[in-house]
Each structure stands twice: as C-alpha cells, then as structure tokens.
C-alpha atoms as a PDB file:
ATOM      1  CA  UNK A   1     -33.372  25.603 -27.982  1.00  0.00           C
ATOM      2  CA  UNK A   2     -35.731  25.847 -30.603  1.00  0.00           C
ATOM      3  CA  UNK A   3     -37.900  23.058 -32.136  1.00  0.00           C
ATOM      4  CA  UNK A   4     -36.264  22.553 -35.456  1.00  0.00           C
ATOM      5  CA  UNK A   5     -33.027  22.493 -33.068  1.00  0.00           C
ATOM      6  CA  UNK A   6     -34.288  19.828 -30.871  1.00  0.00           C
ATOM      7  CA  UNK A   7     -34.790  17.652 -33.691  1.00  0.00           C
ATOM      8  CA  UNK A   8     -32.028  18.182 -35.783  1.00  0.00           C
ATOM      9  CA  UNK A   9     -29.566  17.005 -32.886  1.00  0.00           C
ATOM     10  CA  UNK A  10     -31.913  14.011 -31.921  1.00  0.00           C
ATOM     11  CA  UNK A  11     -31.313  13.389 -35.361  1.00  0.00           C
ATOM     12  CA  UNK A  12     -27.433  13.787 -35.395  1.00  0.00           C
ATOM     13  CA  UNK A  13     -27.271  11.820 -32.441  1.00  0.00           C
ATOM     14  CA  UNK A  14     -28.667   8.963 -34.219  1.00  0.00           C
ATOM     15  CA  UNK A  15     -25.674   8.712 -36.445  1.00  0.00           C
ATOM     16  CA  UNK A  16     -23.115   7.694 -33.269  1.00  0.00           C
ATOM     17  CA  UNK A  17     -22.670   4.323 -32.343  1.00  0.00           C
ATOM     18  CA  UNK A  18     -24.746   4.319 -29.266  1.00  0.00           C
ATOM     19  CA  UNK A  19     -27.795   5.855 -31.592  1.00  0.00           C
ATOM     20  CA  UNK A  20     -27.527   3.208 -34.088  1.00  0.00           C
ATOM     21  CA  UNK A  21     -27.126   0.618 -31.429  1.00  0.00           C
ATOM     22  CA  UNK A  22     -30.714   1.687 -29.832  1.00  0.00           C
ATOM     23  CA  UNK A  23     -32.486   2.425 -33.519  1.00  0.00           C
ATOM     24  CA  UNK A  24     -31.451  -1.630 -34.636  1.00  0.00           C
ATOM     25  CA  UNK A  25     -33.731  -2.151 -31.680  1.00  0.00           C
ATOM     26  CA  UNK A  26     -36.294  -0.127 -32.187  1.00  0.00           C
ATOM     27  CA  UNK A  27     -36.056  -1.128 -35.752  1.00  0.00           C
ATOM     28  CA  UNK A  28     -36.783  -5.126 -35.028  1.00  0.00           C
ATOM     29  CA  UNK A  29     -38.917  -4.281 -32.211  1.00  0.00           C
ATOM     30  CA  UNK A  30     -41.943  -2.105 -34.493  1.00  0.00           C
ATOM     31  CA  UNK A  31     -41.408  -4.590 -37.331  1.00  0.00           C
ATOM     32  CA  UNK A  32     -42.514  -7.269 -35.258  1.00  0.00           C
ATOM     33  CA  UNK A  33     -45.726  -5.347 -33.939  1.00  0.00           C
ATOM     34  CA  UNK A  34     -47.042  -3.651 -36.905  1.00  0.00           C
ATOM     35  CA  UNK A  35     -46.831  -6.752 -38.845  1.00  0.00           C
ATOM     36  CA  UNK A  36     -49.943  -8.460 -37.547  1.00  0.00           C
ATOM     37  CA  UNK A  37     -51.717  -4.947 -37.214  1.00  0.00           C
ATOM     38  CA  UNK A  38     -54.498  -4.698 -39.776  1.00  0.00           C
ATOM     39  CA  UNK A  39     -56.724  -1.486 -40.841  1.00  0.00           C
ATOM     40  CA  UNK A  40     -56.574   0.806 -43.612  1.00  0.00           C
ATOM     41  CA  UNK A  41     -54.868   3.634 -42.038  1.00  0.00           C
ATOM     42  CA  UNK A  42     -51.356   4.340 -40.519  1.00  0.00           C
ATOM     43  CA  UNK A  43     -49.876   7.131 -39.565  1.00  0.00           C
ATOM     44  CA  UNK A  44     -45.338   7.416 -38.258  1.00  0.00           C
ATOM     45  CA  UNK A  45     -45.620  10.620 -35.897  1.00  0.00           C
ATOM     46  CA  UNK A  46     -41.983  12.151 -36.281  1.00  0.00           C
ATOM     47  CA  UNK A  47     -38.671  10.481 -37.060  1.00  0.00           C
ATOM     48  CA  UNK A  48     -38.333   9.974 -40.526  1.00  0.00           C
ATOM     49  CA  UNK A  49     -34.398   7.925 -39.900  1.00  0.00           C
ATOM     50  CA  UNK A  50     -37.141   5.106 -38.631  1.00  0.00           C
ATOM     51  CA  UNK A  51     -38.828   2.840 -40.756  1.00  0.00           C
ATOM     52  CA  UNK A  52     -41.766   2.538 -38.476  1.00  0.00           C
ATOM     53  CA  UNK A  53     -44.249   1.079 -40.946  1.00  0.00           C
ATOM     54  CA  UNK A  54     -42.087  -0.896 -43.343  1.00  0.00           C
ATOM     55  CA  UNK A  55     -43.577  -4.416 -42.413  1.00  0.00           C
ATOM     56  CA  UNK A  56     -47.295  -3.608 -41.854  1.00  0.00           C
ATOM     57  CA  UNK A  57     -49.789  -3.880 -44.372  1.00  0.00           C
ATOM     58  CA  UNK A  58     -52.101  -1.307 -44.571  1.00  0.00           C
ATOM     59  CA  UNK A  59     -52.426   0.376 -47.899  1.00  0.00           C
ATOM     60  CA  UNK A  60     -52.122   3.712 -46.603  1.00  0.00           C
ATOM     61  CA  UNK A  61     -49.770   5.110 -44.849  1.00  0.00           C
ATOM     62  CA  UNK A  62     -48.408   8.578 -44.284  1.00  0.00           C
ATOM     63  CA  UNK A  63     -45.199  10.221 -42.480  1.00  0.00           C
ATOM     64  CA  UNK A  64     -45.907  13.089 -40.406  1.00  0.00           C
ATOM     65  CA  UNK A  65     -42.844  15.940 -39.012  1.00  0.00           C
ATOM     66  CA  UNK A  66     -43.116  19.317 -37.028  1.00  0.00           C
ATOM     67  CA  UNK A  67     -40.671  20.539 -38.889  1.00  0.00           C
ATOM     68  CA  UNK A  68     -38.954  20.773 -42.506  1.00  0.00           C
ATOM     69  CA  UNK A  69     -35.194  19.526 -42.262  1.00  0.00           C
ATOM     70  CA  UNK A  70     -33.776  20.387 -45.541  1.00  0.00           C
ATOM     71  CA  UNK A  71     -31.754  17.383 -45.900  1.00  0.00           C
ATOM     72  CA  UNK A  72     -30.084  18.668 -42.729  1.00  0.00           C
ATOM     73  CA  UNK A  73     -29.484  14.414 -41.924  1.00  0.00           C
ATOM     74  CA  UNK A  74     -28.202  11.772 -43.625  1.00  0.00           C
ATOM     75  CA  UNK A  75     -30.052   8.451 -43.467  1.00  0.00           C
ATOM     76  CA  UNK A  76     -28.970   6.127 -40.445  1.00  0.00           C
ATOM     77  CA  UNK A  77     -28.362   2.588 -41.510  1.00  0.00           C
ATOM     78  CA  UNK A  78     -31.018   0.153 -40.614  1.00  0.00           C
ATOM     79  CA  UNK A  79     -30.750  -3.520 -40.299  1.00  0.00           C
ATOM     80  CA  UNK A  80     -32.903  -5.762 -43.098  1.00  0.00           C
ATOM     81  CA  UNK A  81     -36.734  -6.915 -42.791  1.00  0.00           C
ATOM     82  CA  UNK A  82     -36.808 -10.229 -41.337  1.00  0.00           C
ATOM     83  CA  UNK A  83     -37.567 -12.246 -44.563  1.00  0.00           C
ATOM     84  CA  UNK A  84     -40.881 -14.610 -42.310  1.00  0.00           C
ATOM     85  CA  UNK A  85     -42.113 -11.010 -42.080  1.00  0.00           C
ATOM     86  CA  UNK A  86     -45.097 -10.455 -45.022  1.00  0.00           C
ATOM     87  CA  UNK A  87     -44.744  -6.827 -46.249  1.00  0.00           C
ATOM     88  CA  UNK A  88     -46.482  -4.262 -48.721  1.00  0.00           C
ATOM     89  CA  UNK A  89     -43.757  -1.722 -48.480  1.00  0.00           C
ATOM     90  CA  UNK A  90     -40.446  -2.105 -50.206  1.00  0.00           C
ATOM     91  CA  UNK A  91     -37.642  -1.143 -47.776  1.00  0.00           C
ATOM     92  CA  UNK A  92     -36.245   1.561 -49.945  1.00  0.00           C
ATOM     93  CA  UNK A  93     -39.526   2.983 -50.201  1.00  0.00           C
ATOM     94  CA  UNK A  94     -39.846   6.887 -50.927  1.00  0.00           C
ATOM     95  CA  UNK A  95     -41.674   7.442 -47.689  1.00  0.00           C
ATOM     96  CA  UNK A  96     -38.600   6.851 -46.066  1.00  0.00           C
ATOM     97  CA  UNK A  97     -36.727  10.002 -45.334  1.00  0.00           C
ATOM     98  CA  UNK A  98     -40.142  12.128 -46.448  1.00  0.00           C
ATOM     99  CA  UNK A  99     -42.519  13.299 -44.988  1.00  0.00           C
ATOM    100  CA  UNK A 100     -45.952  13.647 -46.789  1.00  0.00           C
ATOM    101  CA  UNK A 101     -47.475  15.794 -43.648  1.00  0.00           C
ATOM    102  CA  UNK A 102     -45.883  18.849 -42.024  1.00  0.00           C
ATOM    103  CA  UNK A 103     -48.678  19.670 -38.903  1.00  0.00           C
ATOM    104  CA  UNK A 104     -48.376  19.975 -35.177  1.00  0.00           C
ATOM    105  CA  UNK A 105     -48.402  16.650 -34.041  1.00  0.00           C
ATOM    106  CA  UNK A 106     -51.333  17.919 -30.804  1.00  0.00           C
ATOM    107  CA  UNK A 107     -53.495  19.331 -34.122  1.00  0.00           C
ATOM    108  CA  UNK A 108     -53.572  16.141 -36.544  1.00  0.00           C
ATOM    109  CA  UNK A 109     -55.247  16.935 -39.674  1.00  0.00           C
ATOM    110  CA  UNK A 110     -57.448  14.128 -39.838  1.00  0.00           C
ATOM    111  CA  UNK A 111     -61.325  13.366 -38.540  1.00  0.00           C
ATOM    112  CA  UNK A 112     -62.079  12.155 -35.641  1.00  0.00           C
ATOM    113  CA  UNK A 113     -61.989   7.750 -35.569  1.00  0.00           C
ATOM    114  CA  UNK A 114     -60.318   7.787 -39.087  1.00  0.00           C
ATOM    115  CA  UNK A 115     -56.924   5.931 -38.336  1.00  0.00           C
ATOM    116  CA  UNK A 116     -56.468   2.417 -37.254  1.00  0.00           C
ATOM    117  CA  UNK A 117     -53.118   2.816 -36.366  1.00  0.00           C
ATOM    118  CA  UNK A 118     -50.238   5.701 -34.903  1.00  0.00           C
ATOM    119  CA  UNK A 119     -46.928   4.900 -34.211  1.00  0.00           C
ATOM    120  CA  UNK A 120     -44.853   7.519 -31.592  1.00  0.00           C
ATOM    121  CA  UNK A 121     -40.889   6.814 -32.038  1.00  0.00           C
ATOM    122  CA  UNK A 122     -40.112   9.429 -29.403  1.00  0.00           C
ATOM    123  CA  UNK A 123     -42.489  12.255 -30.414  1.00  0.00           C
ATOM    124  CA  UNK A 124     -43.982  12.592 -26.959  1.00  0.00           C
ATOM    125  CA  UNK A 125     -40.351  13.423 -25.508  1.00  0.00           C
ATOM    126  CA  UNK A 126     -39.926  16.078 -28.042  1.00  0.00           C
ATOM    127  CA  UNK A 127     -43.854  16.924 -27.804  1.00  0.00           C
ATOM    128  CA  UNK A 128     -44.909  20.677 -26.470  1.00  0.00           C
ATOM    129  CA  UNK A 129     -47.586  19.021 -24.089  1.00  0.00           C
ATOM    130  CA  UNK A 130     -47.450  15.250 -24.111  1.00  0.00           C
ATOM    131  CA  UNK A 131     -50.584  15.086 -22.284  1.00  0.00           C
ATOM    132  CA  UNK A 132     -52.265  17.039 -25.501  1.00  0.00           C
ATOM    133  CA  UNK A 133     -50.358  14.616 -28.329  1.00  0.00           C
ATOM    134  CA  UNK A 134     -51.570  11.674 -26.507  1.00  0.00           C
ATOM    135  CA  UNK A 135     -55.458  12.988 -26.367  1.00  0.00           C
ATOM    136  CA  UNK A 136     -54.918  14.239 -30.214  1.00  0.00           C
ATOM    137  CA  UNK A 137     -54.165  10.299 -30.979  1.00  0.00           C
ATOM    138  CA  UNK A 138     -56.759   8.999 -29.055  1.00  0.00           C
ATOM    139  CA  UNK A 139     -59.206  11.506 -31.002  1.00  0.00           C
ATOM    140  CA  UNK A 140     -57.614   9.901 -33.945  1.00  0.00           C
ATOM    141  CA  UNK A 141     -58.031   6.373 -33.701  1.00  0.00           C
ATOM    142  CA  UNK A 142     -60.480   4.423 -34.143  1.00  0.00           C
ATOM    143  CA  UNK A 143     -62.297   2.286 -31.364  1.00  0.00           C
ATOM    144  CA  UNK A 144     -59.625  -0.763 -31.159  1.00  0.00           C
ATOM    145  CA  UNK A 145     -57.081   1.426 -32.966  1.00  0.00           C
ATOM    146  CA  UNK A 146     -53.631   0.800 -31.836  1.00  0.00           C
ATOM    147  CA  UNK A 147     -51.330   3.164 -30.477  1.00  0.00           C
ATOM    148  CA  UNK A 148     -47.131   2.560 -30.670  1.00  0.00           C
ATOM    149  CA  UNK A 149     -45.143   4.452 -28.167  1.00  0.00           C
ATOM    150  CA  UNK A 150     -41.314   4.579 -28.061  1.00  0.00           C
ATOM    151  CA  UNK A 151     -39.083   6.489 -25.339  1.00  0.00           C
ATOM    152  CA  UNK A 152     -36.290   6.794 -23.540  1.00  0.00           C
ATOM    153  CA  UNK A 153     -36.184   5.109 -20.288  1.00  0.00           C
ATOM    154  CA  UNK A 154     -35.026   7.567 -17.458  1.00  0.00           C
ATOM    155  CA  UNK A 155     -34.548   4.418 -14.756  1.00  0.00           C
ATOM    156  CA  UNK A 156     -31.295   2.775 -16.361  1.00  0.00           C
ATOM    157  CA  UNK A 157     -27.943   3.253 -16.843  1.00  0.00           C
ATOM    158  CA  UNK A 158     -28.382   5.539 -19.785  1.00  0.00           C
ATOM    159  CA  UNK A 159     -30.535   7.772 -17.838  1.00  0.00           C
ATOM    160  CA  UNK A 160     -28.492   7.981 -14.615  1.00  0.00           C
ATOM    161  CA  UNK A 161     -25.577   8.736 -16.988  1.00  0.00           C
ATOM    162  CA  UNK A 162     -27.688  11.884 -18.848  1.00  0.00           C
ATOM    163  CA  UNK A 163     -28.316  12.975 -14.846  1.00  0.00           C
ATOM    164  CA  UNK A 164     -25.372  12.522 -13.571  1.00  0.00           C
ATOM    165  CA  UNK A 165     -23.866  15.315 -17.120  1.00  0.00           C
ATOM    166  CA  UNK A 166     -26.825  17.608 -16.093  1.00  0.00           C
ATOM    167  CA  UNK A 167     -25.452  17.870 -12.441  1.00  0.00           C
ATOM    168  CA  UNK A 168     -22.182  18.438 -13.650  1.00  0.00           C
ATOM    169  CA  UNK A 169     -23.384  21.012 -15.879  1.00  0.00           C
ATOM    170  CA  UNK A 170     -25.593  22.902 -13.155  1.00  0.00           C
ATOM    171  CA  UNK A 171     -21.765  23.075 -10.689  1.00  0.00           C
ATOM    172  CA  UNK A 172     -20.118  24.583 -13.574  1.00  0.00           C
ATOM    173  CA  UNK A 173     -17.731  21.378 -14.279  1.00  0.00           C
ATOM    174  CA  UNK A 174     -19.079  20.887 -17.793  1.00  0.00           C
ATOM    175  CA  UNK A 175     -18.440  18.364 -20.403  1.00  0.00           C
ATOM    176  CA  UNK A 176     -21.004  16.570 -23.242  1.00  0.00           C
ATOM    177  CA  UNK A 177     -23.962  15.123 -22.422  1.00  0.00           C
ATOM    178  CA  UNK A 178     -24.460  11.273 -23.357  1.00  0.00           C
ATOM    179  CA  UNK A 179     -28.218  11.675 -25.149  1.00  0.00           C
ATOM    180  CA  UNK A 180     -29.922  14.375 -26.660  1.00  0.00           C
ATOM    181  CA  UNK A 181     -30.145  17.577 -24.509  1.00  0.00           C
ATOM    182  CA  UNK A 182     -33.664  18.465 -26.308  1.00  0.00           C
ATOM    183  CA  UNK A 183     -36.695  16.818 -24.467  1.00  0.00           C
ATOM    184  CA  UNK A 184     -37.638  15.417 -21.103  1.00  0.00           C
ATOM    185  CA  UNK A 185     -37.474  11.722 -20.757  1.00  0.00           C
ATOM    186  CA  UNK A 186     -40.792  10.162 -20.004  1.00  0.00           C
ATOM    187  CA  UNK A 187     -41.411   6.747 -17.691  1.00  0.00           C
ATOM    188  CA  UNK A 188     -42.701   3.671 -18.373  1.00  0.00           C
ATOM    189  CA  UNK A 189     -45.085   3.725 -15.920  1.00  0.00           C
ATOM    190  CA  UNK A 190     -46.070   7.387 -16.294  1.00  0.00           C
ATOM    191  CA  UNK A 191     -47.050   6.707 -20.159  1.00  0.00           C
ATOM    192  CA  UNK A 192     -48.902   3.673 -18.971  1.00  0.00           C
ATOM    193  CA  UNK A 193     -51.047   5.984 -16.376  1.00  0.00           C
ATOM    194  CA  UNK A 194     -51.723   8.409 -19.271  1.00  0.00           C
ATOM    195  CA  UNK A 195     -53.003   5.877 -21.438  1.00  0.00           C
ATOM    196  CA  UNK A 196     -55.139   4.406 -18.841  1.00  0.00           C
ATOM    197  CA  UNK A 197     -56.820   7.530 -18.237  1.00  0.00           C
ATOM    198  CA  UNK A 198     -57.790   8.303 -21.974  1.00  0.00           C
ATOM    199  CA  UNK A 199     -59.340   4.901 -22.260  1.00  0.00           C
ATOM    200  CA  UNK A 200     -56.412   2.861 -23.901  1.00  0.00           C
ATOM    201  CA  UNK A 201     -55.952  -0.949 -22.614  1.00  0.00           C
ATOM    202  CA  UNK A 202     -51.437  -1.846 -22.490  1.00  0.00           C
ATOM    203  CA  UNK A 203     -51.285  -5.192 -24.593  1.00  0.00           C
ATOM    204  CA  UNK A 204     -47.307  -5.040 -24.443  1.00  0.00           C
ATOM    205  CA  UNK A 205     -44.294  -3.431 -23.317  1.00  0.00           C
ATOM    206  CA  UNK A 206     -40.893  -4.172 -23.509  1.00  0.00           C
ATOM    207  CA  UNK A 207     -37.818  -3.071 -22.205  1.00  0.00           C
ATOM    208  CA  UNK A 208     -34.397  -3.148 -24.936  1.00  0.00           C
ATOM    209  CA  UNK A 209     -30.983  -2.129 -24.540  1.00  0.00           C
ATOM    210  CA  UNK A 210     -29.116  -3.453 -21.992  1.00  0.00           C
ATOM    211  CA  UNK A 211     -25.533  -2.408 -22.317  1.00  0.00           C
ATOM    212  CA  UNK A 212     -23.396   0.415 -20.673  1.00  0.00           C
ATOM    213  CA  UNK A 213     -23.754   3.781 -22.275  1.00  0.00           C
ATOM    214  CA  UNK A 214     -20.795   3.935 -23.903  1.00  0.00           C
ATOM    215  CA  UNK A 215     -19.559   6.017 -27.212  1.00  0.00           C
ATOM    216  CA  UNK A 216     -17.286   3.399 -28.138  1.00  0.00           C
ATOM    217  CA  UNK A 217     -18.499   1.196 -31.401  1.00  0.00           C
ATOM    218  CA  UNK A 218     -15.808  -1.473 -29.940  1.00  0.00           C
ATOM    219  CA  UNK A 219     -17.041  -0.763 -26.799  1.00  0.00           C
ATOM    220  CA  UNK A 220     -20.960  -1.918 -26.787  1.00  0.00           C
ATOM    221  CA  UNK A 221     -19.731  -4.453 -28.927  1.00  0.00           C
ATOM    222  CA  UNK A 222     -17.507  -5.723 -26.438  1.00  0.00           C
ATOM    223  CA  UNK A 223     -20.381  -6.004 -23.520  1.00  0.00           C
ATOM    224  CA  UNK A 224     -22.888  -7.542 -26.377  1.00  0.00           C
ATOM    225  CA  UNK A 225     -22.869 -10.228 -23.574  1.00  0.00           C
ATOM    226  CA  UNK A 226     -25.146  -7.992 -21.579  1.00  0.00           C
ATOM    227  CA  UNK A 227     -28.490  -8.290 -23.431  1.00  0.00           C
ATOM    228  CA  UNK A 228     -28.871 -11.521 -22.464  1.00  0.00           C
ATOM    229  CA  UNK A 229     -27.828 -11.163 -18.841  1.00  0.00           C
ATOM    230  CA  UNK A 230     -30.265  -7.987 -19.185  1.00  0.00           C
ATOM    231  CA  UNK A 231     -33.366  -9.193 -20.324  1.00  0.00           C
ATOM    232  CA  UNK A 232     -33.402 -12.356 -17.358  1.00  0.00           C
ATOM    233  CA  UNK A 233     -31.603 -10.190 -14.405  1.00  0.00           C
ATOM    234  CA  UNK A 234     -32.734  -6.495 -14.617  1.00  0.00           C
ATOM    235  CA  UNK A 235     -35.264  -6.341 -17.672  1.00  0.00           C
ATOM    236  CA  UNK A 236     -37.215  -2.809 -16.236  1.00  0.00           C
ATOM    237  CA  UNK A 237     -33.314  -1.748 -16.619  1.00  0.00           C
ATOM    238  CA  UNK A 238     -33.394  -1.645 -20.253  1.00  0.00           C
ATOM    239  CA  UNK A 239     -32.069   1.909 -21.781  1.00  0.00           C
ATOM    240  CA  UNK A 240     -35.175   2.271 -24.022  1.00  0.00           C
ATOM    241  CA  UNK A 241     -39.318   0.993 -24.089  1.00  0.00           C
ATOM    242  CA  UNK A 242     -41.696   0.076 -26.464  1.00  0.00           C
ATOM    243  CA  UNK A 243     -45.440   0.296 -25.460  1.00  0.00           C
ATOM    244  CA  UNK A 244     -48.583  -1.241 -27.639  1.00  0.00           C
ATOM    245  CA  UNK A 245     -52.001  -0.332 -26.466  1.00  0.00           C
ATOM    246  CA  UNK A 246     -55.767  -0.497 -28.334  1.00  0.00           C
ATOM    247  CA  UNK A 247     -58.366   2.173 -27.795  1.00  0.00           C
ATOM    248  CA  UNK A 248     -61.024   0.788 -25.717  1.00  0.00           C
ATOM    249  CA  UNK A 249     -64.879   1.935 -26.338  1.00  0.00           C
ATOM    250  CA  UNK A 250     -67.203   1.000 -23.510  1.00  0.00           C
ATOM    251  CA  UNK A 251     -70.374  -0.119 -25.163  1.00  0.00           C
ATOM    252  CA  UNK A 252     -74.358   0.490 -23.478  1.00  0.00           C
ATOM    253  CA  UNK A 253     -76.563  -1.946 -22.545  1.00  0.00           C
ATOM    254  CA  UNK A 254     -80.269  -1.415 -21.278  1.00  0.00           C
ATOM    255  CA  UNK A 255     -80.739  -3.402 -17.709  1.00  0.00           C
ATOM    256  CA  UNK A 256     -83.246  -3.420 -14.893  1.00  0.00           C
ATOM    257  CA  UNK A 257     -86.569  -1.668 -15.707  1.00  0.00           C
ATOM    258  CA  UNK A 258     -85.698   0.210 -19.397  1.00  0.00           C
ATOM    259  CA  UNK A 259     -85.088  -3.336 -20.727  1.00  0.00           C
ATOM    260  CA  UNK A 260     -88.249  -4.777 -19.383  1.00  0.00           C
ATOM    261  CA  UNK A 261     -90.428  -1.889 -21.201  1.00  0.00           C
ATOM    262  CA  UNK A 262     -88.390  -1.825 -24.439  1.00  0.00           C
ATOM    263  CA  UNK A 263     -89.399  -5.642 -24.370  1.00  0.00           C
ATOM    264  CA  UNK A 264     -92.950  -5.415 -23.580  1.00  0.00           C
ATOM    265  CA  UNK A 265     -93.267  -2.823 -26.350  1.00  0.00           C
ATOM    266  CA  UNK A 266     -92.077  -5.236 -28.930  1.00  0.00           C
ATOM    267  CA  UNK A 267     -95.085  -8.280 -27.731  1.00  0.00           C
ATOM    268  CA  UNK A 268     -98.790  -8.495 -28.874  1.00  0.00           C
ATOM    269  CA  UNK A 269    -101.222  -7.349 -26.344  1.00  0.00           C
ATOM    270  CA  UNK A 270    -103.166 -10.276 -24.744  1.00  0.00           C
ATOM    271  CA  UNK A 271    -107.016 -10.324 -25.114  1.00  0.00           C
ATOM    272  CA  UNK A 272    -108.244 -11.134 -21.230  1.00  0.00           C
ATOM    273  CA  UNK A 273    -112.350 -11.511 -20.663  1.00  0.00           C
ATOM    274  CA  UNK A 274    -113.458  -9.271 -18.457  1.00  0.00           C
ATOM    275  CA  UNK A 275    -115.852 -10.982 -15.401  1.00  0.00           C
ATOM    276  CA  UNK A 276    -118.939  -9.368 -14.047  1.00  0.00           C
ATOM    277  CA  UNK A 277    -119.323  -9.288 -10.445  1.00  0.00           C
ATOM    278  CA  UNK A 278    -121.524 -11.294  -8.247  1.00  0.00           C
ATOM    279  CA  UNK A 279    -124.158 -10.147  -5.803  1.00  0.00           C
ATOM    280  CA  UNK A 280    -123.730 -11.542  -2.878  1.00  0.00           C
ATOM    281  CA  UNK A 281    -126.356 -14.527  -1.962  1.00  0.00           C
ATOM    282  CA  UNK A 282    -127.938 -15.800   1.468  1.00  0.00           C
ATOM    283  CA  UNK A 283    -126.584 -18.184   3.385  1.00  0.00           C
ATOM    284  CA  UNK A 284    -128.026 -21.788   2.468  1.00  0.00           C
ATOM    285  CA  UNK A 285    -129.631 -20.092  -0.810  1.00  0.00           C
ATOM    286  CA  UNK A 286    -129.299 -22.462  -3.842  1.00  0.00           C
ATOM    287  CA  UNK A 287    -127.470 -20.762  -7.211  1.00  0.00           C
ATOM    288  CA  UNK A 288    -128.770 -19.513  -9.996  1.00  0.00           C
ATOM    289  CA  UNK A 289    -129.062 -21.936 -12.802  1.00  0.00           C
ATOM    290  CA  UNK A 290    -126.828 -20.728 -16.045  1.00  0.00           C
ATOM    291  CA  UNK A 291    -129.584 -19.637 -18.973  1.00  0.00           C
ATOM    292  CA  UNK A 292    -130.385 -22.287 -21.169  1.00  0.00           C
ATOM    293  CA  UNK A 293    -131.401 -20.118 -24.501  1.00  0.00           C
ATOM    294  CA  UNK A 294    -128.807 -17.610 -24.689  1.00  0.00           C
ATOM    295  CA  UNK A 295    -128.546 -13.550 -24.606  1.00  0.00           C
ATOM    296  CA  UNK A 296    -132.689 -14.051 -25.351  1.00  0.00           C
ATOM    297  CA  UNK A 297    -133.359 -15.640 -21.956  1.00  0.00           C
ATOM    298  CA  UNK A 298    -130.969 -13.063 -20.448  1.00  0.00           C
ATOM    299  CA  UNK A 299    -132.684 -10.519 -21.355  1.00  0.00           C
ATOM    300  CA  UNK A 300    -136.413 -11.815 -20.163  1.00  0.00           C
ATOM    301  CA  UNK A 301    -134.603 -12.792 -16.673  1.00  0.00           C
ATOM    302  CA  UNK A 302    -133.787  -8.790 -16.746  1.00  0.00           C
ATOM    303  CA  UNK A 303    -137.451  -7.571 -17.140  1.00  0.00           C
ATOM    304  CA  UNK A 304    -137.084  -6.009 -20.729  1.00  0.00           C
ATOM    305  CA  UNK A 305    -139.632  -8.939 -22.664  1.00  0.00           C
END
C-alpha cells in the first residue's frame, strides 16, 4: 500500500461512526491545549479533516500533507469551539481542508529553532521512520517549543480488536479490519521514551475513548455510559492518547576553578608594599634606631656622603 493510499483510507475511515466518535475527542482535547500556547509560529503535521489549530493564537500558522488528495475526502463534521475558548481563527477558516505545505514531514522546510509550536494528529503512525519525524520536530522547535502528539493506543479494546482481524487474516478466515490497515500503532509509553531521549520534558497525557469498538452509530451511543466508568476504572484503557511535551535546552554555567579566574579577571589589582629583609642581629644586641631625616640620612648610614 502506497502512501497516498494509506492516507486516503485513514481519511475514509474518519467518515464512520467510530471515526467521528474518536475525532470529537481529539477535536476538544487540542482545543483545550493549544489555547494557552503562545509563540508566533504553528505548524498541523498531516490531517487536514482536524482542526488542530483553530483555538490557538498565534498569527501564523500553516498546514502541512505528504501528499496531494484531490478532493479525494469530504470534510468530517466537527463539534463547535467552546465559546470560554479566546480564538484568532474563524472555524470555517480556509486553512481547513488545505494545505499550504506539501514536504516530507522527516525534511521540514523550515530553519532550525524557528517554530514555537507542532502539532502530530497521527503523522508518526503513518510516518516512514518515526524516530526521524520526531528528531525533524525537535530540530524545528524552538527551546521551550511545544510538541502535540496524537495516536492510536494499541493496549485497549480497539487495539486488541485490530489484532485479533490481523490473526484472522494471517489463518486465511478473513473479514474487515476495525481501524485503518495503513500504519503501525505506536505506545504511550514508547512515544514518551522517544521524547525523553531527544531532550523533550511530558507536561500531559491523556487517555480518551472509552467505549467498545463498535460500527454501530446506535451502538457507541448506547454504551456512552462508559466514558465515565473509563476515565475512573481503566483510564491507560482509553482507545486513543494525546501527549504535550516542551523542548528542554540545558543551559552552562562556569563552577569550581573557571569561575574563580573569570572573576578575578574582572577586579582591580591590589597595590601591596614590598618589605626588605632583615639581617639577622646578635643575641642581646639593641635595634637600630629608625632614621630621623629621611632618604638623606639613609643614604649617609650607607657610606655614599
């Protein structure tokens, strides 16, 4: 399965009920964070059917694909802005839907520390090499940029479902598979250990989704009771994540002996008199008297009058 074909059916299976079900989520969930996120620069790494960055505030922000659909999918419904959210970006915006950058999302074309924040609905499942998308954002970002990080989560029902139609596929029984086929799921805690090792600090994560996979709209509506029951009984459970972390910079600070020159370098030199030795004197001899008439008498004590 090519690319373009991996996204295209991520994409169609965001129109079915269980797809819309898990976008609302996602939806609330990345309104919430970006709205208190401040900078000048954000950047929505692949699916455009998300509004990613409709809350935040930056004044500049840009949509970026791996690939052109050609109005291959129709929007997905998404549920309104919470009105106590402040926003810059009207929800029917034009970015929506478009993208205004078509690159490879492990070759970003932008410098080095020039974007404050990236958001990653899914992109690292779909990614080539995760490992290289995640060290192309931290290149990115600036120091206490903030990274956004969205996946399926391959320890819950949904996951043990998508299993459980792979094994039936490899003994030849058949039948659909429940998410995308396109992908491999990444972990919680495996994203987490990435992150860690680029130099990223995990503010938040979250687990969402509680109920059965299901295709049935009546269905998941029917065990709505679950999120609740989810989020206090089994919240690491949750079908899909959402994971917030800032680029961390480790600064330098001079200790131990450079400090002490750099701040003797910096003070005035002290003037110290230098004292001329004593020759040694008998035992019981009185001292000499201190001249009474100056560098004169010195001078006739020394022979040279």
């Amino acid at each position: 399965m090519t690319r373009l074909e991996a996204i295209i059916e991520l994409g169609h299976w965001w129109q079915s009920p269980p797809g819309r079900y898990l976008l609302a989520w996602e939806q609330r969930q990345l309104d919430a964070l970006v709205n208190d996120l401040f900078g000048f620069h954000a950047l929505q790494l692949g699916l455009p059917q998300l509004e990613a960055l409709r809350a935040n505030r930056m004044p500049h922000r840009w949509l970026a694909t791996e690939a052109t659909l050609d109005d291959e999918l129709p929007p997905v419904p998404l549920p309104p802005v919470d009105d106590a959210l402040s926003t810059l970006l009207p929800q029917d915006s034009a970015l929506v839907g478009n993208a205004a950058l078509l690159c490879d999302f492990d070759a970003l074309p932008f410098p080095a520390q020039s974007l404050d924040l990236v958001v990653l609905p899914h992109a690292l499942e779909l990614a080539r090499d995760p490992h290289d998308t995640l060290r192309e954002v931290e290149r990115v970002l600036r120091p206490e940029g903030r990274a956004l990080i969205l996946g399926f989560n391959p320890a819950s029902l949904w996951g043990l479902r998508q299993r459980a139609g792979h094994l039936r596929q490899r003994l030849g029984i058949g039948g659909p598979l429940y998410l995308p086929q396109a992908g491999e799921f990444i972990g919680f805690g495996r994203v987490r250990d990435w992150l860690r090792l680029l130099g990223f600090e995990v503010e938040y994560g979250r687990f969402g989704c509680w109920r059965p996979p299901l295709r049935s709209e009546g269905w998941l509506e029917h065990w709505r009771w679950m999120e609740g029951a989810g989020q206090r009984a089994w919240p690491v459970l949750g079908a899909v994540y959402a994971v917030q972390a800032v680029k961390r910079v480790r600064g330098m600070r001079l200790v131990g002996l450079a400090r002490r020159r750099q701040v003797l370098k910096g003070a005035a030199p002290a003037v110290v008199a230098q004292r001329q030795p004593h020759a040694p004197q008998r035992a019981g001899a009185r001292p000499l008297a201190a001249p009474a008439h100056g560098p004169d008498r010195i001078l006739e004590m020394d022979g040279y009058d």
